[in-house]
N, C-alpha and C. Protein backbone atom coordinates (compact mmCIF):
# COMPACT_ATOMS: atom_id res chain seq x y z
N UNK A 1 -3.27 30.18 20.48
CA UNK A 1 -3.49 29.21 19.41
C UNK A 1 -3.57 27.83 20.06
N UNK A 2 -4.34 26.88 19.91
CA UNK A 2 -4.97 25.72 20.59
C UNK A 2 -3.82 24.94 19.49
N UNK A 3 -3.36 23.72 20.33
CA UNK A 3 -2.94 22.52 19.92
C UNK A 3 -3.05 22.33 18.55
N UNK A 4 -4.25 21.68 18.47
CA UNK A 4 -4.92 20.93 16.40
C UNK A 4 -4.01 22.44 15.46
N UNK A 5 -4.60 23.39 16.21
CA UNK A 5 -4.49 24.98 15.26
C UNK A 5 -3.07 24.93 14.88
N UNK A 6 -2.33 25.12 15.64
CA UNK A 6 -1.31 25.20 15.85
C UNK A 6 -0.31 23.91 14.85
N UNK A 7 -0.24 22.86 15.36
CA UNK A 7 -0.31 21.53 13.78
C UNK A 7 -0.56 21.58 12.68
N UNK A 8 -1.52 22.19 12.77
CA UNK A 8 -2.03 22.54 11.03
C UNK A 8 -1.14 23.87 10.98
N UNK A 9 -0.95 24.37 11.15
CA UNK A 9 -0.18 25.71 10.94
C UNK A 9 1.11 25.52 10.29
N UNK A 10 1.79 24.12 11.48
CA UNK A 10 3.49 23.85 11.50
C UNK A 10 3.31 23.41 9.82
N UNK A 11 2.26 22.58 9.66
CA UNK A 11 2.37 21.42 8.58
C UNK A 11 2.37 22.23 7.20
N UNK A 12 1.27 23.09 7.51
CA UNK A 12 1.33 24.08 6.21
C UNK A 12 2.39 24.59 5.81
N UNK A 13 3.63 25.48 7.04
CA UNK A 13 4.14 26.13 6.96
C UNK A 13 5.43 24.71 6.36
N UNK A 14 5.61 23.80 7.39
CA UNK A 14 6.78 22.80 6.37
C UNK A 14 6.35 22.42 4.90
N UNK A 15 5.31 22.03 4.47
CA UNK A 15 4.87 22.45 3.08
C UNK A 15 5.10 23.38 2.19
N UNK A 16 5.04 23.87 2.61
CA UNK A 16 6.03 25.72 1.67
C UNK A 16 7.21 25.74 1.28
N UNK A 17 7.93 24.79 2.45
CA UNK A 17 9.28 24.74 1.88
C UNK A 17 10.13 24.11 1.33
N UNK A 18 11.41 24.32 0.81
CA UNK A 18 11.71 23.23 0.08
C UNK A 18 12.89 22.43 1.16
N UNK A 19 13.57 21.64 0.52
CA UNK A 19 14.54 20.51 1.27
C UNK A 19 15.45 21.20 2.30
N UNK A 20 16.05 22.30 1.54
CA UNK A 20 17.51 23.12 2.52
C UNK A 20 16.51 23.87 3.74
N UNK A 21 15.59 24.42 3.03
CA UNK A 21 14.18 25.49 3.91
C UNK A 21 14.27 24.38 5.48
N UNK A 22 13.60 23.24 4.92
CA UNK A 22 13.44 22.52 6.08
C UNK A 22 14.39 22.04 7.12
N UNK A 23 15.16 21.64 6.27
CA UNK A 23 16.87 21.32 7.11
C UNK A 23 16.55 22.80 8.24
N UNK A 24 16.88 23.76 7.73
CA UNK A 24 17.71 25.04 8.14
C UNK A 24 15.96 25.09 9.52
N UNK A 25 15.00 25.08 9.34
CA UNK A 25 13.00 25.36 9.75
C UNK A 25 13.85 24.03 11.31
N UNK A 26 14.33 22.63 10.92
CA UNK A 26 14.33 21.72 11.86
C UNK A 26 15.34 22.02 12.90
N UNK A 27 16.94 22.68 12.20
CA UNK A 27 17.95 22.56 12.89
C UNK A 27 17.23 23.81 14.23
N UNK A 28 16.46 24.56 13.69
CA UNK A 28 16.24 26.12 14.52
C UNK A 28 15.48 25.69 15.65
N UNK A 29 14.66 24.91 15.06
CA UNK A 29 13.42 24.20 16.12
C UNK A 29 13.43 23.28 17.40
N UNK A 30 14.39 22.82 17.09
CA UNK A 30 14.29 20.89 17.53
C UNK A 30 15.71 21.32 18.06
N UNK A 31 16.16 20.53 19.10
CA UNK A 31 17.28 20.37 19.90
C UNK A 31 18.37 19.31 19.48
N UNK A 32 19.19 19.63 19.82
CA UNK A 32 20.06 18.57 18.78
C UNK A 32 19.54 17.20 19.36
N UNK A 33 19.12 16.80 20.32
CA UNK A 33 18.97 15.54 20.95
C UNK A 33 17.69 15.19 20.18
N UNK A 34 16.58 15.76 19.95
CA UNK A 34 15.57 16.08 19.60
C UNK A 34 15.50 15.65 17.88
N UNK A 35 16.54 16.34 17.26
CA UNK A 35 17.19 15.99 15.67
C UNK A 35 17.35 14.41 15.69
N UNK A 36 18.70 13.83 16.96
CA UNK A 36 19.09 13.06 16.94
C UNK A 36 17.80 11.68 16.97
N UNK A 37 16.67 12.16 17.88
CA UNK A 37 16.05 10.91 17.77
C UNK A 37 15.28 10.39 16.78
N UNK A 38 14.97 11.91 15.96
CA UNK A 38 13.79 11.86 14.94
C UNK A 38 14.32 11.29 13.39
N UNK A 39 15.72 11.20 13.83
CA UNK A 39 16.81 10.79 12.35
C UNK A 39 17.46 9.40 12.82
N UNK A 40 16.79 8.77 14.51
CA UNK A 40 17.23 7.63 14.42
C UNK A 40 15.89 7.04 13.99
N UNK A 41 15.05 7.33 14.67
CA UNK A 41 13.32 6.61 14.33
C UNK A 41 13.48 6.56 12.49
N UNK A 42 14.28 7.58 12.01
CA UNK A 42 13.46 7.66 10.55
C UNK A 42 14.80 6.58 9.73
N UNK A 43 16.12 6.09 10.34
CA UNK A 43 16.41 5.21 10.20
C UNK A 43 16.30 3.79 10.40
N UNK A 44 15.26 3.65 11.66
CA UNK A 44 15.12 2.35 12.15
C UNK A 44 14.18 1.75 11.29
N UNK A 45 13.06 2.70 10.68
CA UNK A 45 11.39 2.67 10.06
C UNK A 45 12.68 2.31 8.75
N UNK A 46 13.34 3.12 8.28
CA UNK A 46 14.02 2.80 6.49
C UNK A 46 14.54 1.02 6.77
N UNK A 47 15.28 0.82 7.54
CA UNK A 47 15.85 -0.42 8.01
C UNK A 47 15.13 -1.68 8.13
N UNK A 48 13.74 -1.38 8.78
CA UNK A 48 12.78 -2.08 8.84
C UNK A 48 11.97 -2.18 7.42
N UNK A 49 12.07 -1.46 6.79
CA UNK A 49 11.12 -1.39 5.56
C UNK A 49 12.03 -2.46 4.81
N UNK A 50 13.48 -2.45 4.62
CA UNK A 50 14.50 -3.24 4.26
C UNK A 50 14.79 -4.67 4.45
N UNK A 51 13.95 -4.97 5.88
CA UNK A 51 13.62 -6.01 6.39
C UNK A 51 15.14 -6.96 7.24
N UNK A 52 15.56 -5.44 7.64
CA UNK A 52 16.54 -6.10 8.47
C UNK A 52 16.09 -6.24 9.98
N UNK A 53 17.08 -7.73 10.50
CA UNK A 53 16.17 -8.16 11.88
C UNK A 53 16.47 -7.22 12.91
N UNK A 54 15.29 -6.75 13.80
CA UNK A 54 15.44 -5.69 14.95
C UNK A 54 16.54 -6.09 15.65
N UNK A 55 17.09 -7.45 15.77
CA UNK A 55 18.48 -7.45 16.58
C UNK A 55 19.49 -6.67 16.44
N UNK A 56 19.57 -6.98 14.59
CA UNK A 56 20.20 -6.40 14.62
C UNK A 56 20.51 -4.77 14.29
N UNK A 57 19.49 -4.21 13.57
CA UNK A 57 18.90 -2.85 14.08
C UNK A 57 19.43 -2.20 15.23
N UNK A 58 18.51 -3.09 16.41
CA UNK A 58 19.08 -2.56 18.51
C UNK A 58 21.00 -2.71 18.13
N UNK A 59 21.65 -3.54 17.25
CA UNK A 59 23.33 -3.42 18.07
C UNK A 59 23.74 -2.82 17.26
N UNK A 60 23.43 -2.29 15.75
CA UNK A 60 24.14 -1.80 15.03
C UNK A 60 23.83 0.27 15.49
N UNK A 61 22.74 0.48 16.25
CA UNK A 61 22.55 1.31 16.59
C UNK A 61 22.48 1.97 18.13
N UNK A 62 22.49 0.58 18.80
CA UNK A 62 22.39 0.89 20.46
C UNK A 62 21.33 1.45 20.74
N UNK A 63 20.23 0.69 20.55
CA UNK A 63 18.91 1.42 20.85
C UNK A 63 17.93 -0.28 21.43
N UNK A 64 17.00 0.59 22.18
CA UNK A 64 16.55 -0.96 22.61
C UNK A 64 15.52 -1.49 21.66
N UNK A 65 14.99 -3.06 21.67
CA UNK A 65 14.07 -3.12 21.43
C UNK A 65 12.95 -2.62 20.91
N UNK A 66 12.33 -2.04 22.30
CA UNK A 66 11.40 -1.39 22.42
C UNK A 66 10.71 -0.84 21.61
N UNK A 67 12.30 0.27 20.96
CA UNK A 67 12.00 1.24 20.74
C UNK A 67 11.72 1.37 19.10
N UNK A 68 12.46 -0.46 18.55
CA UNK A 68 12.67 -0.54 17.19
C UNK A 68 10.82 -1.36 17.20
N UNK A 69 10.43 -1.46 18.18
CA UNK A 69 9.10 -2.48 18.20
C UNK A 69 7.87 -1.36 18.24
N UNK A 70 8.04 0.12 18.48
CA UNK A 70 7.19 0.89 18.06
C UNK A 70 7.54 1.28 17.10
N UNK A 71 8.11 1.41 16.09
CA UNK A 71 8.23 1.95 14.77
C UNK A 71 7.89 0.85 13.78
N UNK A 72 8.05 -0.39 14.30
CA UNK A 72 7.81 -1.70 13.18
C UNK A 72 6.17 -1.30 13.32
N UNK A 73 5.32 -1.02 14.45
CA UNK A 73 4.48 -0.93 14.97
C UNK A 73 3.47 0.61 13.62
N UNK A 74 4.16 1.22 13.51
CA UNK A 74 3.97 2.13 12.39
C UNK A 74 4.26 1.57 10.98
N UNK A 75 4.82 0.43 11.03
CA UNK A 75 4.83 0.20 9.74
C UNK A 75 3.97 -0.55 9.57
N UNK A 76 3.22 -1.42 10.46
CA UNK A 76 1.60 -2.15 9.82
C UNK A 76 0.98 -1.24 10.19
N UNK A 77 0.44 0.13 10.38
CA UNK A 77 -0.56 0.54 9.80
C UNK A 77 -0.61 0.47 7.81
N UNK A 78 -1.93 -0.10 7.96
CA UNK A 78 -1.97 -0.02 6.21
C UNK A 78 -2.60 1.08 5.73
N UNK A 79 -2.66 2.33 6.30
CA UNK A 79 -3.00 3.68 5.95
C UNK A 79 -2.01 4.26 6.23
N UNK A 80 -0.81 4.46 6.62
CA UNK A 80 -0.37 4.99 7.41
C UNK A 80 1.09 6.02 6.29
N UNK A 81 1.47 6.73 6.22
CA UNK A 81 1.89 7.63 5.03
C UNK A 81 3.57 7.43 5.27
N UNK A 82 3.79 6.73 6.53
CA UNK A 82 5.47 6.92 5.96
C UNK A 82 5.26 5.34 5.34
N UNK A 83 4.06 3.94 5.72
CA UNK A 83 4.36 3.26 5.41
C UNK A 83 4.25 3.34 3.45
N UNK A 84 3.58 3.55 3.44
CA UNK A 84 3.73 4.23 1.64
C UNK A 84 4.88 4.82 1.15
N UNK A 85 5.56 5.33 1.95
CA UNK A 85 6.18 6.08 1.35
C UNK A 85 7.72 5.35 1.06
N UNK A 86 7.92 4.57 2.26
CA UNK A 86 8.58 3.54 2.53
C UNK A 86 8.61 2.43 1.31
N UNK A 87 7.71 1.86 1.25
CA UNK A 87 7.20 0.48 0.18
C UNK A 87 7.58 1.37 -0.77
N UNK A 88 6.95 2.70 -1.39
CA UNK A 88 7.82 2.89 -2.57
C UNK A 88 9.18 2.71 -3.15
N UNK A 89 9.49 3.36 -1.66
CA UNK A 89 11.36 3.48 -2.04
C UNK A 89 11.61 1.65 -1.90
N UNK A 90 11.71 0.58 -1.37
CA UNK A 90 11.92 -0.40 -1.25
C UNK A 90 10.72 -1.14 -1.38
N UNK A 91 10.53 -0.62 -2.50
CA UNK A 91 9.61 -2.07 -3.43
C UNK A 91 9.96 -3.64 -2.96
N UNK A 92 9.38 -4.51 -3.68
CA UNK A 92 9.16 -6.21 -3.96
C UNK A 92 10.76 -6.25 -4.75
N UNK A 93 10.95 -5.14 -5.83
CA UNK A 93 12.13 -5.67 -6.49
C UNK A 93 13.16 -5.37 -5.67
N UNK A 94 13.26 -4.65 -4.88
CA UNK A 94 14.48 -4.20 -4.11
C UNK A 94 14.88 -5.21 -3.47
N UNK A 95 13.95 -6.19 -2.79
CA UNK A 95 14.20 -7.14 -1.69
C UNK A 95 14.47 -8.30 -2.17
């Protein structure tokens, strides 16, 4: 199974399932280190959507820069589906 094939496969197959499905589909898959980074990225992107400053982001989490400057980096795409998904949950009124 080639790469693309294979993606479309995973995506379908996480589609099928529901919330616990996936929990239980990620913990099997992914390495705990692996868990750990994909649940810090998906906190740094919520944080940022919140519009808290990457400083303090990097000390409240111990992560560099960098790393909070590629995910801000995902949040100006203006197509881009977590940024949607994001702006929903933390609307204009939230802030």
């Amino acid at each position: 199974m080639e790469y693309t094939e294979a993606f479309n496969d995973l995506s379908s197959v996480l589609s099928s399932l529901d919330s616990d499905q996936i929990q239980k589909f990620l913990t099997e898959i992914l390495t705990e280190g692996e868990l750990k980074d994909i649940t810090l990225r998906w906190i740094i992107l919520n944080d940022l959507s919140r519009v808290v400053p990457q400083r303090k982001i990097s000390e409240d989490y111990h992560t560099s820069l960098c790393k909070i400057t590629r995910q801000s980096a995902t949040l100006k795409n203006k197509n881009g589906i977590i940024r949607k998904i994001l702006r929903s949950r933390y609307d204009e009124s939230s802030r």
